[in-house]
N, C-alpha and C. Protein backbone atom coordinates (compact mmCIF):
# COMPACT_ATOMS: atom_id res chain seq x y z
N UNK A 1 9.35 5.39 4.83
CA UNK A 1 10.18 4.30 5.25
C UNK A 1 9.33 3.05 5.42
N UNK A 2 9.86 1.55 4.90
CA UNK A 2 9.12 0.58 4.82
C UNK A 2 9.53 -0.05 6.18
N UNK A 3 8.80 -0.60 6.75
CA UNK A 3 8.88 -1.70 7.90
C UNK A 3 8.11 -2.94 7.64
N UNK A 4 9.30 -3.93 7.89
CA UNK A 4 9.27 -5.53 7.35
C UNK A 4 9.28 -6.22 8.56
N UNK A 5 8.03 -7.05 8.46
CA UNK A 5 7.66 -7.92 9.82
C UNK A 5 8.07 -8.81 9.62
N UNK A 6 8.97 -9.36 10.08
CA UNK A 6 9.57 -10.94 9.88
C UNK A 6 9.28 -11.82 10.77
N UNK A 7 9.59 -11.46 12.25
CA UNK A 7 9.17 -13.03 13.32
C UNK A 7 7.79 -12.37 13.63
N UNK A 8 7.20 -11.75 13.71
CA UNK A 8 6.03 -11.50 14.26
C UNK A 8 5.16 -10.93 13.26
N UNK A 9 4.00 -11.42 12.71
CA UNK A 9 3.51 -10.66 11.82
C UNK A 9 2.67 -9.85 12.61
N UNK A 10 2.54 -8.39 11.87
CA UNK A 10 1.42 -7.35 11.93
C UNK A 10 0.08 -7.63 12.72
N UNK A 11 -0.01 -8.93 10.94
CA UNK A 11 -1.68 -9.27 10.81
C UNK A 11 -1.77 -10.14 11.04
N UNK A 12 -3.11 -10.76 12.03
CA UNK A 12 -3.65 -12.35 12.14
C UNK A 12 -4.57 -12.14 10.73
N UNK A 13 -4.33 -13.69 10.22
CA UNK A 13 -5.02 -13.78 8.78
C UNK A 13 -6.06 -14.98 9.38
N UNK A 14 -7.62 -14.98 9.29
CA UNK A 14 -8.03 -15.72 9.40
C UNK A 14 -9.48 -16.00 8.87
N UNK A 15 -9.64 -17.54 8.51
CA UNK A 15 -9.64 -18.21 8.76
C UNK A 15 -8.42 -19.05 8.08
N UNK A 16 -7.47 -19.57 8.54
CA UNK A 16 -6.59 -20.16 7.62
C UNK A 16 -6.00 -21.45 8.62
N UNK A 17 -6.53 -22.74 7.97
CA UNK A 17 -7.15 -22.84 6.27
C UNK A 17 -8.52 -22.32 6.21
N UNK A 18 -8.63 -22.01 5.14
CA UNK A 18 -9.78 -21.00 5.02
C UNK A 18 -10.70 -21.90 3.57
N UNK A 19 -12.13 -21.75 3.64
CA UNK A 19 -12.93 -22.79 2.21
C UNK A 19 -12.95 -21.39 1.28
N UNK A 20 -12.99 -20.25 2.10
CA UNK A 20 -12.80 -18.84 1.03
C UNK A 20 -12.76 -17.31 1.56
N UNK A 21 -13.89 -17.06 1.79
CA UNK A 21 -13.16 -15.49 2.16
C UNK A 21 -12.30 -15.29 3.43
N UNK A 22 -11.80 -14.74 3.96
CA UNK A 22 -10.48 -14.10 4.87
C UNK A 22 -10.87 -12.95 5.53
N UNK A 23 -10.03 -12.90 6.71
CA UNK A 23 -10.70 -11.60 7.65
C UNK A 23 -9.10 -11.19 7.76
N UNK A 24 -8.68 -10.00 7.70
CA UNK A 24 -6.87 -9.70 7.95
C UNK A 24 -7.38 -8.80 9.51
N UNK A 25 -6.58 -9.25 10.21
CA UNK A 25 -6.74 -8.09 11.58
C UNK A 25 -5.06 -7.87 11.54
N UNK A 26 -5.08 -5.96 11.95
CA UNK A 26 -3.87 -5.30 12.15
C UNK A 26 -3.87 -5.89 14.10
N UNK A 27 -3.15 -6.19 14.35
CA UNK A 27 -2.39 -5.86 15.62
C UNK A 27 -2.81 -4.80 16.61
N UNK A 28 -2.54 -3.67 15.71
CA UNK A 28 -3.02 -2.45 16.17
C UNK A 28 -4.25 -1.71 15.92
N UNK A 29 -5.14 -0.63 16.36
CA UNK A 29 -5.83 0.16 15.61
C UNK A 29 -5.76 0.81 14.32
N UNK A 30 -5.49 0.46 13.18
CA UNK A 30 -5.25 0.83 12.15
C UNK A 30 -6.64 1.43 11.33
N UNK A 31 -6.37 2.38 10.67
CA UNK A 31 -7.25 2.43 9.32
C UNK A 31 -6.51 3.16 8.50
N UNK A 32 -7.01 2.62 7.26
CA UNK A 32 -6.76 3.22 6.16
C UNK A 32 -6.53 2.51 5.05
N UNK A 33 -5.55 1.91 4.14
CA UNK A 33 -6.00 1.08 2.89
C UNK A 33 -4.53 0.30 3.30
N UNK A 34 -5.43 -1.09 2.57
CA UNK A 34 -3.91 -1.90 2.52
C UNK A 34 -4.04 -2.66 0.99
N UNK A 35 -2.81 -2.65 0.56
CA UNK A 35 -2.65 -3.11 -0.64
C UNK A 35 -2.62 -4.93 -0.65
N UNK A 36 -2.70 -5.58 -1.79
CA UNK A 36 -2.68 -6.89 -0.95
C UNK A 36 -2.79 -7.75 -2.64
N UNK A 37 -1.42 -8.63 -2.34
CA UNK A 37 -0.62 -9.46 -3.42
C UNK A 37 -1.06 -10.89 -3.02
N UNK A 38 -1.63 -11.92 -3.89
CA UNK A 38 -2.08 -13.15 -3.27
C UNK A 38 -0.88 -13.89 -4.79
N UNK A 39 -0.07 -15.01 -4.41
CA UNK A 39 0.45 -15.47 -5.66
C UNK A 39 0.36 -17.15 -5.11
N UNK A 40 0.24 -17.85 -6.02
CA UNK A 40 0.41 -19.29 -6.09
C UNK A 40 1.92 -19.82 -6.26
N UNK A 41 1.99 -21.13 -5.90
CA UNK A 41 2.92 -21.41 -5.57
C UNK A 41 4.47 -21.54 -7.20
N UNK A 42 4.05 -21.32 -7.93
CA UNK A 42 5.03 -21.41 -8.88
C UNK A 42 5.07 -19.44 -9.01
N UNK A 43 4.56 -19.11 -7.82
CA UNK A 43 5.13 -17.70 -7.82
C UNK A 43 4.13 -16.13 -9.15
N UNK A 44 3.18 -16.87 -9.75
CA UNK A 44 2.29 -16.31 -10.51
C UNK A 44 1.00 -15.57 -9.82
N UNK A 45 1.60 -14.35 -10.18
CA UNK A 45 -0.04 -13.53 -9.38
C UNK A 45 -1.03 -13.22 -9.48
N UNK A 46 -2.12 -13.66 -8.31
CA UNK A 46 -3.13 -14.36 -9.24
C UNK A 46 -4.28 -13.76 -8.15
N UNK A 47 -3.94 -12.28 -7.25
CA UNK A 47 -4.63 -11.46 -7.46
C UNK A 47 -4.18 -10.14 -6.63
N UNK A 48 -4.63 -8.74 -6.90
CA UNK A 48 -3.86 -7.93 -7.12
C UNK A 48 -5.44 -7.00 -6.47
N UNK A 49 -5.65 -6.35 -4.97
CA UNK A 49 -6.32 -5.76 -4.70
C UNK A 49 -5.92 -4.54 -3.73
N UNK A 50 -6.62 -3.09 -3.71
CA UNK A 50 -6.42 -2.42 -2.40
C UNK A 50 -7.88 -2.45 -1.76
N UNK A 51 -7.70 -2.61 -0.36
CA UNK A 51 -8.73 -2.75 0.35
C UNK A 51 -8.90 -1.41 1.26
N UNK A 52 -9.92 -0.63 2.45
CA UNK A 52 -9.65 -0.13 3.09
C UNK A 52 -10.04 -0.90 4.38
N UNK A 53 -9.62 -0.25 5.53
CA UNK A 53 -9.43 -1.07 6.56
C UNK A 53 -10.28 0.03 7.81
N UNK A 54 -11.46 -0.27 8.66
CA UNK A 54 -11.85 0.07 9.56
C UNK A 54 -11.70 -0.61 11.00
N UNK A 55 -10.83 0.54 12.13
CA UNK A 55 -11.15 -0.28 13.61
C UNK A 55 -9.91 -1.44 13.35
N UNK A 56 -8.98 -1.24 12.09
CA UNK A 56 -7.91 -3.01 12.28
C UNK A 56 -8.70 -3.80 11.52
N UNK A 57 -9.49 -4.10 10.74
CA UNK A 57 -9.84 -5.22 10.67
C UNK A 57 -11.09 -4.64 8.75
N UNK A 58 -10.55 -6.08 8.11
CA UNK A 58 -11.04 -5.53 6.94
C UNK A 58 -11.42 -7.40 6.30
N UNK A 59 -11.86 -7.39 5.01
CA UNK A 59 -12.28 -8.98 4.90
C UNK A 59 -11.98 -8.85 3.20
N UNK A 60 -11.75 -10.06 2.89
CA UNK A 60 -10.88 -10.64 1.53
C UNK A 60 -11.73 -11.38 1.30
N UNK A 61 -12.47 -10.96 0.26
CA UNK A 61 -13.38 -12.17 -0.73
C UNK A 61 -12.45 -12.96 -1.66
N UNK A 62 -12.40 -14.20 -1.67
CA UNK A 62 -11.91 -14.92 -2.51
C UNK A 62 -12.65 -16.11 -3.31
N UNK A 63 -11.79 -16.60 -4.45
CA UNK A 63 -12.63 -17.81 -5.08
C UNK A 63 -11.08 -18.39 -5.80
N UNK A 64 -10.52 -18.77 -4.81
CA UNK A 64 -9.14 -19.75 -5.06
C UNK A 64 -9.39 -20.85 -4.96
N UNK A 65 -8.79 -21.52 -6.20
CA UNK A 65 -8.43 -23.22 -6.19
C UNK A 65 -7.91 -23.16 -4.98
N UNK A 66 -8.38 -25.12 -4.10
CA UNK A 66 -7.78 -25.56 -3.25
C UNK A 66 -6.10 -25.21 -3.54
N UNK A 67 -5.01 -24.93 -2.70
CA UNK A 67 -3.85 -24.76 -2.63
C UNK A 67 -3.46 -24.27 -1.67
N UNK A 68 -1.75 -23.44 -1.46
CA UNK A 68 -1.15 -22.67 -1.01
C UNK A 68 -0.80 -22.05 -1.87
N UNK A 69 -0.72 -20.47 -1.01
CA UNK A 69 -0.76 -19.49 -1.66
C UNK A 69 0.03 -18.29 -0.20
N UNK A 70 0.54 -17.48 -1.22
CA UNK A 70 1.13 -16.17 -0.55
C UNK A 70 0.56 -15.17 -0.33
N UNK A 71 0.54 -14.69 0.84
CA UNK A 71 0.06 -13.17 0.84
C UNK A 71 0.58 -12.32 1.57
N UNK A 72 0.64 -11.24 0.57
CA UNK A 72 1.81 -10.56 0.85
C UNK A 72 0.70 -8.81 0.98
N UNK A 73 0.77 -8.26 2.23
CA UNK A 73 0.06 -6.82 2.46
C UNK A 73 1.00 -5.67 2.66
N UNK A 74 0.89 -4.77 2.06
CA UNK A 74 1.22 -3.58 2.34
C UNK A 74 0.22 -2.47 2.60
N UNK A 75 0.54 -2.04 3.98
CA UNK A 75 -0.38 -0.87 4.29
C UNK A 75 0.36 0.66 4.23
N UNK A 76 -0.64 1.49 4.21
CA UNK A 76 -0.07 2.94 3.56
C UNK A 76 0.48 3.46 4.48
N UNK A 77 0.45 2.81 6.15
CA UNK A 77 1.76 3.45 6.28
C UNK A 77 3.12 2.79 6.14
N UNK A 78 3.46 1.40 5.38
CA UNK A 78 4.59 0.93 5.24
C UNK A 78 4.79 -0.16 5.88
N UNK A 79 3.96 -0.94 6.38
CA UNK A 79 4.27 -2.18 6.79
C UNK A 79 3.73 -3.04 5.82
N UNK A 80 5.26 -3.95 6.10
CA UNK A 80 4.80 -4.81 5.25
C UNK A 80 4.71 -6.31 5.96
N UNK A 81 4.01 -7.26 5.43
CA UNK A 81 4.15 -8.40 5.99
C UNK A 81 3.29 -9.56 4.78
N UNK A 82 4.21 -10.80 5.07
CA UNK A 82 4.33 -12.13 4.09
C UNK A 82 3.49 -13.49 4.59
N UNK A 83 2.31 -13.39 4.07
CA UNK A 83 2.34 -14.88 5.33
C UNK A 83 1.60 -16.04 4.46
N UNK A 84 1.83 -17.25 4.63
CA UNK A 84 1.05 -18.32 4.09
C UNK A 84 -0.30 -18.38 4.55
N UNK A 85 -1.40 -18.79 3.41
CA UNK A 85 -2.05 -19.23 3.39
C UNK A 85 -2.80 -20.37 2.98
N UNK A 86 -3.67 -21.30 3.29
CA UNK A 86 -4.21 -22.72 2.90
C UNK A 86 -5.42 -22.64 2.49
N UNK A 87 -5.96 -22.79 0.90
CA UNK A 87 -7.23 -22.79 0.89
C UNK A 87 -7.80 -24.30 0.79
N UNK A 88 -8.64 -25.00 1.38
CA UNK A 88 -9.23 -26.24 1.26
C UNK A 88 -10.65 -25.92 1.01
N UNK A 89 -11.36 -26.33 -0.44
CA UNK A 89 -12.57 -26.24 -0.75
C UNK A 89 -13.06 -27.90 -0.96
């Protein structure tokens, strides 16, 4: 069963705005893998990773053009959650 975070997300995403890599923290004690959808704003996906996650807390290397961008995580046990992000380089 999927669970969809809508007013409260899961994860603090940070640094955002961010010049590049990202730290995702679960809320909770979590481990285990989270899947993780990054798309630009005309909706094109533009990257496509699973990560694993120790203690809640796991880190996103990136090399995105300045923009906004989506990110969208799913973790294996079914949460899901949507959140904006700002990259300024």
């Amino acid at each position: 069963m999927l669970k969809i975070q809508t007013n409260t997300p899961a994860y603090l995403i940070y640094p955002n705005p961010t010049t590049g890599d990202l730290f995702i923290s679960r809320s909770d004690v979590y481990e285990g893998h989270l899947d993780i959808e990054v798309y630009d704003l005309s909706g094109r996906l533009v990257l496509q990773k699973s990560l694993s996650v120790q203690d809640g807390l796991t880190e996103l290397k990136t090399s995105f053009d300045s923009g906004l961008y989506q990110l969208k995580i799913i973790s294996s046990d079914g949460v899901i959650s949507v959140q904006k992000i700002t990259v300024s380089k």
